[in-house]
C-alpha atoms as a PDB file:
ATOM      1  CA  UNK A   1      49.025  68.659 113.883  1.00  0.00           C
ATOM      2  CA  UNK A   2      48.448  72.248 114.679  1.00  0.00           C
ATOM      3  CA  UNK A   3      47.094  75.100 111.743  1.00  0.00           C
ATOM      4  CA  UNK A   4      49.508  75.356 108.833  1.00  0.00           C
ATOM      5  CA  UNK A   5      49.920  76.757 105.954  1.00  0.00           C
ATOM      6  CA  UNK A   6      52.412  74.979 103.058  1.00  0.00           C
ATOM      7  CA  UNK A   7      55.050  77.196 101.562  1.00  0.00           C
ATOM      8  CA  UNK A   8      54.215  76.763  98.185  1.00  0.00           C
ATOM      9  CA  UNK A   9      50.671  78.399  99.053  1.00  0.00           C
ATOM     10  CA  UNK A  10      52.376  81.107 101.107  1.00  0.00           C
ATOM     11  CA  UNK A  11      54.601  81.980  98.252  1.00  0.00           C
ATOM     12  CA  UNK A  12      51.991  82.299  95.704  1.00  0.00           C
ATOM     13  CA  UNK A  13      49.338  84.073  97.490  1.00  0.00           C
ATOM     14  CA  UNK A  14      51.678  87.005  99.396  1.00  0.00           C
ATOM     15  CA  UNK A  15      51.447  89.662  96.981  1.00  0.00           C
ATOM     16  CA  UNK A  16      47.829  88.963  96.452  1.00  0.00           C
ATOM     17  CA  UNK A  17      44.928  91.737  97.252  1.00  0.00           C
ATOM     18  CA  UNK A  18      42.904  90.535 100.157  1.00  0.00           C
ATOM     19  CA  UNK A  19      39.015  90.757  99.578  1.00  0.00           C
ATOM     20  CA  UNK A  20      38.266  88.561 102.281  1.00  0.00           C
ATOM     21  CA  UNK A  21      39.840  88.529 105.635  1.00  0.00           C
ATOM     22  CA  UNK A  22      37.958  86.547 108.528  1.00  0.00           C
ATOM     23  CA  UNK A  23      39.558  86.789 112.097  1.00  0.00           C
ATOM     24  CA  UNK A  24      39.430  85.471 115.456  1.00  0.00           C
ATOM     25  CA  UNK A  25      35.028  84.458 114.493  1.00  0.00           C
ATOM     26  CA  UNK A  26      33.327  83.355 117.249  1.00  0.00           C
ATOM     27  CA  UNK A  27      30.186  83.134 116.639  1.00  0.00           C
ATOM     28  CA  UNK A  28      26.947  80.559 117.119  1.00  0.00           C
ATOM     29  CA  UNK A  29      22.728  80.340 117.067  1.00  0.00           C
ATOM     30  CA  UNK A  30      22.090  80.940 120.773  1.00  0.00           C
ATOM     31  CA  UNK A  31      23.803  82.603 123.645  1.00  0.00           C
ATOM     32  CA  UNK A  32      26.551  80.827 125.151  1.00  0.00           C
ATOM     33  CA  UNK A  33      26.789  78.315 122.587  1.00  0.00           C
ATOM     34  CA  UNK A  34      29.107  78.773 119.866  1.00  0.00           C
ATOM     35  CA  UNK A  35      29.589  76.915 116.751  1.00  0.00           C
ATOM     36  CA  UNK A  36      32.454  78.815 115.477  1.00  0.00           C
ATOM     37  CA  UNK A  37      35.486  79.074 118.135  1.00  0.00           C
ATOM     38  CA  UNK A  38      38.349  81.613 116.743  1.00  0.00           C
ATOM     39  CA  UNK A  39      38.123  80.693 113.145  1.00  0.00           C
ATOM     40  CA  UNK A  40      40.141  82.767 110.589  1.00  0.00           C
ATOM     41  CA  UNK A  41      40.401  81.935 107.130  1.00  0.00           C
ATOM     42  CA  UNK A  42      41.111  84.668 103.624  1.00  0.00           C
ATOM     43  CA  UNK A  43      40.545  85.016 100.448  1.00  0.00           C
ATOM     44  CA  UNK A  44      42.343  87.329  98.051  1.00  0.00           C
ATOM     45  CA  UNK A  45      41.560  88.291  94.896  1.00  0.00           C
ATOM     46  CA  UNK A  46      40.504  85.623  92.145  1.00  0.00           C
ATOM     47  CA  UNK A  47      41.113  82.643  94.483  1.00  0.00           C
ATOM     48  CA  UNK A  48      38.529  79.856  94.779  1.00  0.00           C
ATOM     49  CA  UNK A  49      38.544  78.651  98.366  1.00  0.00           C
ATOM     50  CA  UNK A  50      37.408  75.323  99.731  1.00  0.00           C
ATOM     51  CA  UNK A  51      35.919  74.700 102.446  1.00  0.00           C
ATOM     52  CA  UNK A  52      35.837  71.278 104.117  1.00  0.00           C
ATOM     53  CA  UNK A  53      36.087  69.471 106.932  1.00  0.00           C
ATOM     54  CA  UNK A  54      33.950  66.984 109.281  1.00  0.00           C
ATOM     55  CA  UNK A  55      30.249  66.844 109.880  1.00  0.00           C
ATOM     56  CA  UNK A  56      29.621  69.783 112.669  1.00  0.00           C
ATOM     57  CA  UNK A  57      32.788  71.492 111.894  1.00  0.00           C
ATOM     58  CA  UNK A  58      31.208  75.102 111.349  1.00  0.00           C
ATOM     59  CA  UNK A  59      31.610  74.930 107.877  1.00  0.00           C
ATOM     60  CA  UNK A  60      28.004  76.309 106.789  1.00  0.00           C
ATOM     61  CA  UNK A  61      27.865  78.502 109.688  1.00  0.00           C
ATOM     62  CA  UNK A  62      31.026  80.363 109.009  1.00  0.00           C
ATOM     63  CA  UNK A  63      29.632  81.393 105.754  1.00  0.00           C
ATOM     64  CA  UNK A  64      26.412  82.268 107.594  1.00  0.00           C
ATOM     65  CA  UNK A  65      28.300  84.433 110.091  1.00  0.00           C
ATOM     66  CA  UNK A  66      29.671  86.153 107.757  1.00  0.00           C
ATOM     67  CA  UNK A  67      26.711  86.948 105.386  1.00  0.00           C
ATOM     68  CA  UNK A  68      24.868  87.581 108.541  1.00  0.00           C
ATOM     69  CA  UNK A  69      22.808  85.337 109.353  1.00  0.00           C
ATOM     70  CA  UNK A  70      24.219  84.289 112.484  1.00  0.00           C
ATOM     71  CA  UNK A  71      25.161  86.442 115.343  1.00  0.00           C
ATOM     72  CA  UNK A  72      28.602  87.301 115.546  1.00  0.00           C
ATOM     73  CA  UNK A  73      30.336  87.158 119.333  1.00  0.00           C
ATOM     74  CA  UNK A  74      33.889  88.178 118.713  1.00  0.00           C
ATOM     75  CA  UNK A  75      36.122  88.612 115.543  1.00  0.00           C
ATOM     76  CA  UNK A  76      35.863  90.615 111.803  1.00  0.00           C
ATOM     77  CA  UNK A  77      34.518  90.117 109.043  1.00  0.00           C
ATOM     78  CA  UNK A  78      36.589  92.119 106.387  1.00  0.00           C
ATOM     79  CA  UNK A  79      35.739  92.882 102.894  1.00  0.00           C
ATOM     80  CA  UNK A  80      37.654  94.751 100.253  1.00  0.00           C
ATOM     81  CA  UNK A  81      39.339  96.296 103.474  1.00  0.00           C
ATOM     82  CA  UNK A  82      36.191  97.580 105.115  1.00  0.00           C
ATOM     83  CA  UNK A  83      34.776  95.840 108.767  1.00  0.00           C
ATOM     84  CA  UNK A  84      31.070  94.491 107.595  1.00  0.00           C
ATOM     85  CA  UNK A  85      30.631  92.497 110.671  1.00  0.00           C
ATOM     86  CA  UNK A  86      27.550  91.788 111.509  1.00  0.00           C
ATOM     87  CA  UNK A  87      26.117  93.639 109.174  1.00  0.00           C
ATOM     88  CA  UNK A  88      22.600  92.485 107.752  1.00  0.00           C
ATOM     89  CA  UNK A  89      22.107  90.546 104.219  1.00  0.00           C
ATOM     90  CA  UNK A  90      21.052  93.143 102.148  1.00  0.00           C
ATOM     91  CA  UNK A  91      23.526  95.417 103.315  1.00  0.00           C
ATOM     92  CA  UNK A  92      26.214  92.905 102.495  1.00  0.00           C
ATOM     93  CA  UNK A  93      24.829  92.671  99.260  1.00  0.00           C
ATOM     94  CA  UNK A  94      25.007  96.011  98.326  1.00  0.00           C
ATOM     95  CA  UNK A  95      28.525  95.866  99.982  1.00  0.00           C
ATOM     96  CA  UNK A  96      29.882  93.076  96.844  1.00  0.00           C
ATOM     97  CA  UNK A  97      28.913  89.848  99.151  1.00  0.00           C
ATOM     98  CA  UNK A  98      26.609  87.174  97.662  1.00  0.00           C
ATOM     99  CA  UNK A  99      25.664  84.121  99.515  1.00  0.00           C
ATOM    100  CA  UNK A 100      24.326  80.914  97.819  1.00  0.00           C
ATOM    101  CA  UNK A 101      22.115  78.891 100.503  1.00  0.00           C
ATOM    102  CA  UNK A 102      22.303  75.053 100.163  1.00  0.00           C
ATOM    103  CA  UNK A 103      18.383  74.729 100.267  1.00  0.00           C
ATOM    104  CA  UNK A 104      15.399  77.063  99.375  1.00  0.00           C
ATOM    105  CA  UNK A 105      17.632  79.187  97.205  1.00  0.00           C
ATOM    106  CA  UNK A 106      14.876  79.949  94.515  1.00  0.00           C
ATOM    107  CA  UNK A 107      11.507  81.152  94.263  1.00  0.00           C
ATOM    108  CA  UNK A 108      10.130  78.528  92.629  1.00  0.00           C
ATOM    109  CA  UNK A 109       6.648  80.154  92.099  1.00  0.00           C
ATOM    110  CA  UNK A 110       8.744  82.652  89.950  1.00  0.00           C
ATOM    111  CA  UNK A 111      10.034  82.850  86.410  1.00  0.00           C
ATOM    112  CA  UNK A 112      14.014  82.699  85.861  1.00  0.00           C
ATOM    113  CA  UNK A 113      14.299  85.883  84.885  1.00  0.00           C
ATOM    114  CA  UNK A 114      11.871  87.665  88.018  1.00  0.00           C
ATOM    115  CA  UNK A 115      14.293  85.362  89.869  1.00  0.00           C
ATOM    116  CA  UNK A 116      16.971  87.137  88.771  1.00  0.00           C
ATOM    117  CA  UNK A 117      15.374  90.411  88.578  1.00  0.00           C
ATOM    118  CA  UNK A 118      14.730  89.899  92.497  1.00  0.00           C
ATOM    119  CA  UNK A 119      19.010  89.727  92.805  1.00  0.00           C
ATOM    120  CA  UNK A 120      18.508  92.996  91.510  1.00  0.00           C
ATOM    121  CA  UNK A 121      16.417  94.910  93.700  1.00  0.00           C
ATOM    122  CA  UNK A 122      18.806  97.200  94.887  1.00  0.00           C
ATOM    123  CA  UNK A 123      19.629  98.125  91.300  1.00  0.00           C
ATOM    124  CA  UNK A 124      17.282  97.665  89.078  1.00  0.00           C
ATOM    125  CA  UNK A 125      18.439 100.077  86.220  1.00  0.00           C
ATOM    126  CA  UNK A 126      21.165  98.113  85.928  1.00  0.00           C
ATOM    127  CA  UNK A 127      19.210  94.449  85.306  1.00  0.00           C
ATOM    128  CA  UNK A 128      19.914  93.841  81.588  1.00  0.00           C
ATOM    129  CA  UNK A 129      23.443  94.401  81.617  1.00  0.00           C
ATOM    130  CA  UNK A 130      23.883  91.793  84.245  1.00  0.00           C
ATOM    131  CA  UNK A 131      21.451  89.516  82.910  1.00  0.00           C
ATOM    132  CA  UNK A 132      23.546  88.994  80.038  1.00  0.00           C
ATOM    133  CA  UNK A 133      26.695  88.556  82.079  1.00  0.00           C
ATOM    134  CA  UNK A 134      24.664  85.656  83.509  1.00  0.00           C
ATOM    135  CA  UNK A 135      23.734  84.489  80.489  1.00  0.00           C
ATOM    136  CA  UNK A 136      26.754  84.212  79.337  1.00  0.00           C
ATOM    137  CA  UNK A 137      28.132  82.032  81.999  1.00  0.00           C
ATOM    138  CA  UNK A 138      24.714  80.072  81.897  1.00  0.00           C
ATOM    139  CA  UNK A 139      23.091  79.729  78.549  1.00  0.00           C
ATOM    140  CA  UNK A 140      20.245  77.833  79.292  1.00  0.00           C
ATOM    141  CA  UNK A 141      19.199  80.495  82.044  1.00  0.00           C
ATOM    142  CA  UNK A 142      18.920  82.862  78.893  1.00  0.00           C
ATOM    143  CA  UNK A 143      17.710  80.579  76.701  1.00  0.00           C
ATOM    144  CA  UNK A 144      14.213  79.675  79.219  1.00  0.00           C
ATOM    145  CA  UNK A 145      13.771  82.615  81.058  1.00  0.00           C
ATOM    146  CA  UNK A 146      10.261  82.929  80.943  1.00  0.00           C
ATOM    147  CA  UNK A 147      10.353  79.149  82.853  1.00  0.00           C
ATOM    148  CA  UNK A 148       9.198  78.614  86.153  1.00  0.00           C
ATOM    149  CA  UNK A 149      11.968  78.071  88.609  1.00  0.00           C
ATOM    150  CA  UNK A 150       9.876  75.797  90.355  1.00  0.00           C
ATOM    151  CA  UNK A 151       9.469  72.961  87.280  1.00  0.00           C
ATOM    152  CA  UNK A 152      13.577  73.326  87.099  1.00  0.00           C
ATOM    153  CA  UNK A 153      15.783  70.099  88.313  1.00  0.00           C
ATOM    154  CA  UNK A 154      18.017  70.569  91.231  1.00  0.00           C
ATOM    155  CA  UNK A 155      21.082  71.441  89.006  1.00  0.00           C
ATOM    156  CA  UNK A 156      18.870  74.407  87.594  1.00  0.00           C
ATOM    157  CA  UNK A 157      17.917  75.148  90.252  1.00  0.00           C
ATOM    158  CA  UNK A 158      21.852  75.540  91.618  1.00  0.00           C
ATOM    159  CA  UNK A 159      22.379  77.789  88.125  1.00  0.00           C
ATOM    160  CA  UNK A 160      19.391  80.366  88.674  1.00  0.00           C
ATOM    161  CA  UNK A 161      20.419  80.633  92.648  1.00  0.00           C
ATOM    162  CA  UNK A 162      24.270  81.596  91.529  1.00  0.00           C
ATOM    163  CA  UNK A 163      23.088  83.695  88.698  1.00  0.00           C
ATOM    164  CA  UNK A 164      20.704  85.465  91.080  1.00  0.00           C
ATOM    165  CA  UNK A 165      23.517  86.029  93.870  1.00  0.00           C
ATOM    166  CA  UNK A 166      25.825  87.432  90.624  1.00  0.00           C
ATOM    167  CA  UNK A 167      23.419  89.804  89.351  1.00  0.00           C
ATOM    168  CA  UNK A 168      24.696  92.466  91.731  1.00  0.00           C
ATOM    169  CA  UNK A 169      28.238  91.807  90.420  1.00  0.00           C
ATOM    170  CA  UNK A 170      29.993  90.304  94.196  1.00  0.00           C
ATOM    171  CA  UNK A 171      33.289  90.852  94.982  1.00  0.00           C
ATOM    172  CA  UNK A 172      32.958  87.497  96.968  1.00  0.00           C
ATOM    173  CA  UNK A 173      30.411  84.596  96.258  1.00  0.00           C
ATOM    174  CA  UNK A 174      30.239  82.211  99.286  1.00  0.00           C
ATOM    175  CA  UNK A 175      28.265  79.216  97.828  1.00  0.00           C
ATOM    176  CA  UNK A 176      26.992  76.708 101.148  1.00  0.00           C
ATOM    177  CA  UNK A 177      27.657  72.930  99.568  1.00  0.00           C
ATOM    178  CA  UNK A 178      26.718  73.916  95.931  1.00  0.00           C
ATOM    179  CA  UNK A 179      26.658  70.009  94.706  1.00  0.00           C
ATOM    180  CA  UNK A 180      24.218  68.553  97.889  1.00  0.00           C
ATOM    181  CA  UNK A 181      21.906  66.531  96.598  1.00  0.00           C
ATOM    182  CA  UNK A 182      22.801  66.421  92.979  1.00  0.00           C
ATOM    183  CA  UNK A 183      23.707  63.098  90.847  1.00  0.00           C
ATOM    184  CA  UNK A 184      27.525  62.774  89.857  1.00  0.00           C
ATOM    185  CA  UNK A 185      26.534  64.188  86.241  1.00  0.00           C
ATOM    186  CA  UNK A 186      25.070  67.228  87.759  1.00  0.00           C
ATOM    187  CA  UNK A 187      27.917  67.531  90.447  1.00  0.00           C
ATOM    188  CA  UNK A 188      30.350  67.767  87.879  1.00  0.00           C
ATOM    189  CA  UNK A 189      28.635  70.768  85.326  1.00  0.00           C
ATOM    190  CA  UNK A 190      28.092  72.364  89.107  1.00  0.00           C
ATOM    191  CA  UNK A 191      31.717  72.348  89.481  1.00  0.00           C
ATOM    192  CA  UNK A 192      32.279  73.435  86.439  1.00  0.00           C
ATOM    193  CA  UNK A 193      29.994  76.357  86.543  1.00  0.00           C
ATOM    194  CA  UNK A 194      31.825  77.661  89.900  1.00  0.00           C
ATOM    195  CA  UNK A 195      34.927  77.422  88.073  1.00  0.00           C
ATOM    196  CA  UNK A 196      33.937  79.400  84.999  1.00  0.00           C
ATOM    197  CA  UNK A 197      32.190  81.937  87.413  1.00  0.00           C
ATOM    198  CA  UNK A 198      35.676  82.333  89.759  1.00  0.00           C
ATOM    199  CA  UNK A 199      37.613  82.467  85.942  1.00  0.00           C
ATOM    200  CA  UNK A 200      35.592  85.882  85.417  1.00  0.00           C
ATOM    201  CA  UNK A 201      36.874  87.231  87.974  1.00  0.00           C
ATOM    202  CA  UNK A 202      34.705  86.830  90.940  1.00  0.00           C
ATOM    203  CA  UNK A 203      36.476  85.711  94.055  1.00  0.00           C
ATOM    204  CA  UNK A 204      34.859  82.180  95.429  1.00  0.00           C
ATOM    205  CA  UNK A 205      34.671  80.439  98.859  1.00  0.00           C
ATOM    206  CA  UNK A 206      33.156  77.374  98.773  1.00  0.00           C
ATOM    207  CA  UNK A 207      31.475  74.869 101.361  1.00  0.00           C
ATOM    208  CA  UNK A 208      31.463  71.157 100.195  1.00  0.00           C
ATOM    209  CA  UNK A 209      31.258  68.089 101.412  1.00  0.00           C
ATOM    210  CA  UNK A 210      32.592  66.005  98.057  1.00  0.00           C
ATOM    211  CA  UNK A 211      35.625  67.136  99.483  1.00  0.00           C
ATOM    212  CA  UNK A 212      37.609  65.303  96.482  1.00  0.00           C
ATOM    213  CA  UNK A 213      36.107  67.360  94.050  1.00  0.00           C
ATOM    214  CA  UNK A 214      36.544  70.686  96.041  1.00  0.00           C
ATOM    215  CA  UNK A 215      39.868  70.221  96.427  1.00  0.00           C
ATOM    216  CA  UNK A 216      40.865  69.327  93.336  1.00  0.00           C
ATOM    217  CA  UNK A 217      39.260  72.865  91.928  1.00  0.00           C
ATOM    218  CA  UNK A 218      40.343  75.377  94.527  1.00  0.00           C
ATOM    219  CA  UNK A 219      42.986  77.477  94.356  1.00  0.00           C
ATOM    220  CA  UNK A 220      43.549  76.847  98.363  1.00  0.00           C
ATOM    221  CA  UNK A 221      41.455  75.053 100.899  1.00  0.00           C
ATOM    222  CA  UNK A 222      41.056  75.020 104.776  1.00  0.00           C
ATOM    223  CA  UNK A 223      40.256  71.890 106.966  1.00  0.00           C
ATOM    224  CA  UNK A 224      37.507  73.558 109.751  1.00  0.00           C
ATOM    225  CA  UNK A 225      37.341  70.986 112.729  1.00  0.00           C
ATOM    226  CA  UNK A 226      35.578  72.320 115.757  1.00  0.00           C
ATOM    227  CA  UNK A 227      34.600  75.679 114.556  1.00  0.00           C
ATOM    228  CA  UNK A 228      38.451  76.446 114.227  1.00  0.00           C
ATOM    229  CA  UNK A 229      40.638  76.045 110.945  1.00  0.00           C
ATOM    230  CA  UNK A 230      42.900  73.551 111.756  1.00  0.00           C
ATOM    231  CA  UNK A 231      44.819  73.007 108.531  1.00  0.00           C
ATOM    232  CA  UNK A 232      45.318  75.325 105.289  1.00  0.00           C
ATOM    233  CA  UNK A 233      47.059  74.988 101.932  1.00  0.00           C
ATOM    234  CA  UNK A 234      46.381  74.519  98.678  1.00  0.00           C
ATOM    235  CA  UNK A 235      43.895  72.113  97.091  1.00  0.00           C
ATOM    236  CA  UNK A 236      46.696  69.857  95.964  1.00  0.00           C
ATOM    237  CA  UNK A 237      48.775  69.765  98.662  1.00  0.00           C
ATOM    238  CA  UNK A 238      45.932  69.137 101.218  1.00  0.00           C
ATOM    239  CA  UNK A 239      44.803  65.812  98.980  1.00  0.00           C
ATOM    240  CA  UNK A 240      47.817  64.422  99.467  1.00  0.00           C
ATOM    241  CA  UNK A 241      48.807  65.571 102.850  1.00  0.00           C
ATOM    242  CA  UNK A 242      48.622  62.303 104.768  1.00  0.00           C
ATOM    243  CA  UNK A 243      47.390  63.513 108.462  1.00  0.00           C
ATOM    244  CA  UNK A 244      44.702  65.488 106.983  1.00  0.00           C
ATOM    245  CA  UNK A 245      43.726  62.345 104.697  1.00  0.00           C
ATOM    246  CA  UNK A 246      43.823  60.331 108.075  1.00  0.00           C
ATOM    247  CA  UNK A 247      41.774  62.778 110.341  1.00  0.00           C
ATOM    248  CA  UNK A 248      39.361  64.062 107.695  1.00  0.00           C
ATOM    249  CA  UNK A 249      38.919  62.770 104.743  1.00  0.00           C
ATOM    250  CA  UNK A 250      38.745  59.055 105.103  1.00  0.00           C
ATOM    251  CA  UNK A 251      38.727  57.111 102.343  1.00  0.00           C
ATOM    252  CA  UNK A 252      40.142  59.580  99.813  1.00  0.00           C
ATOM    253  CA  UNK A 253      43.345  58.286 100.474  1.00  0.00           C
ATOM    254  CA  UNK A 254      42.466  55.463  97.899  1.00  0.00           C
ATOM    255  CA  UNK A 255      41.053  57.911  95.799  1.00  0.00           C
ATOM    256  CA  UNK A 256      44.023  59.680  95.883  1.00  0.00           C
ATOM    257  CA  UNK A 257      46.202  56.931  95.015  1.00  0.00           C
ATOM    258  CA  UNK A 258      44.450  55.494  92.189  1.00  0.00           C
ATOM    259  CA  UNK A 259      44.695  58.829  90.469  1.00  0.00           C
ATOM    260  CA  UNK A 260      48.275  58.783  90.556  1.00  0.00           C
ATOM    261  CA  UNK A 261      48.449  55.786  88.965  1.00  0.00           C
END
């Protein structure tokens, strides 16, 4: 089966404002070698897109293209209707792009709050107004910020990195698999923490592996396979879109099932 998109996603997504477009990436870590091969994918304003898809797929490199971290060959990188491509990190940042890594994402020798104060840098007049917009989504980050980051379990750890990458108030948040490594408990609140954070407005795209989980929170979802998006739609549809259950998602199909009965 070739890329699609399903009808019902098509219809509810047209008259939406783009603040994402990817086209055409090709990108990859050393010359001549590309991970990503022509991948495309958008998000428009207030969606939560997954991202999912095999082992190898490109999925954490797309998002590291396009934060600029990994050279770019061909293709755009579009936000809020101006051509970033390639563009370095901190420019990015000051350009409404935040990017949550999956590992090393704190400063651990640092308090919350100088974490937070360092997703400021570029703005630091502005620090106590968006410190309280993080608080507000995460309490506890409020409540101990005079803790180390570094004596914080993993799912802290997750809060203070998305708080930091929110401080300088992103149009887009790309978060690289946000519930690695985390027990089902924690998975879950981390969920529900990117949910509340794409509910206040911030537009979301999302790299995950519990693909289940992903799916069943995004707004729409793309299947990467070979550094290329091979299938789109939204969340629900793509759970229960047999070919895509076959060819990437294994044993969800149970899953699946169960659920609807």
């Amino acid at each position: 089966m070739t890329k699609h998109e399903t009808a019902t996603d098509a219809s509810r997504a047209q008259d939406a404002e783009a603040v994402v477009t990817v086209t055409d990436l090709v990108a990859g870590y050393l010359p001549g070698v590309n991970i990503l091969n022509g991948c495309s994918i958008e998000a428009r304003k207030g969606e939560l897109i997954g991202i999912i898809g095999p082992n190898g797929a490109g999925k954490s490199t797309l998002l590291k293209a396009m934060f600029g971290l990994v050279k770019v060959h061909s293709g755009s990188v579009v936000v809020r209707g101006k051509d970033l491509t390639g563009l370095k990190a901190n420019k990015l940042v000051a350009r409404g792009v935040g990017f949550v890594p999956q590992t090393n994402n704190v400063f651990p020798s640092l308090t919350i709050e100088e974490n937070l104060q360092m997703g400021m840098y570029q703005r630091p007049k502005d620090f106590a107004k968006r410190f309280d917009f993080v608080a507000s989504l995460f309490p506890e980050l409020g409540k101990r910020r005079q803790q180390r980051a570094g004596s914080l379990s993993g799912g802290e750890r997750q809060m203070v990195a998305m708080g930091r990458a929110l401080m300088m108030d992103p149009a887009v948040l790309l978060l690289d698999e946000p519930s690695a490594g985390l027990s089902p408990v924690k998975q879950d609140e981390t969920f529900l923490r990117v949910h509340e954070i794409n509910r206040a407005g911030v537009s979301v795209i999302m790299v995950e592996q519990n693909a289940r989980r992903c799916l069943q929170i995004c707004d729409r979802a793309y299947v990467l396979d070979q550094g290329k998006d091979a299938y789109t739609g939204t969340g629900r549809d793509l759970m229960k879109d047999p070919n895509v259950i076959k060819l990437y998602l294994g044993d969800l199909a149970d899953k699946v099932a169960e659920a609807d009965n």
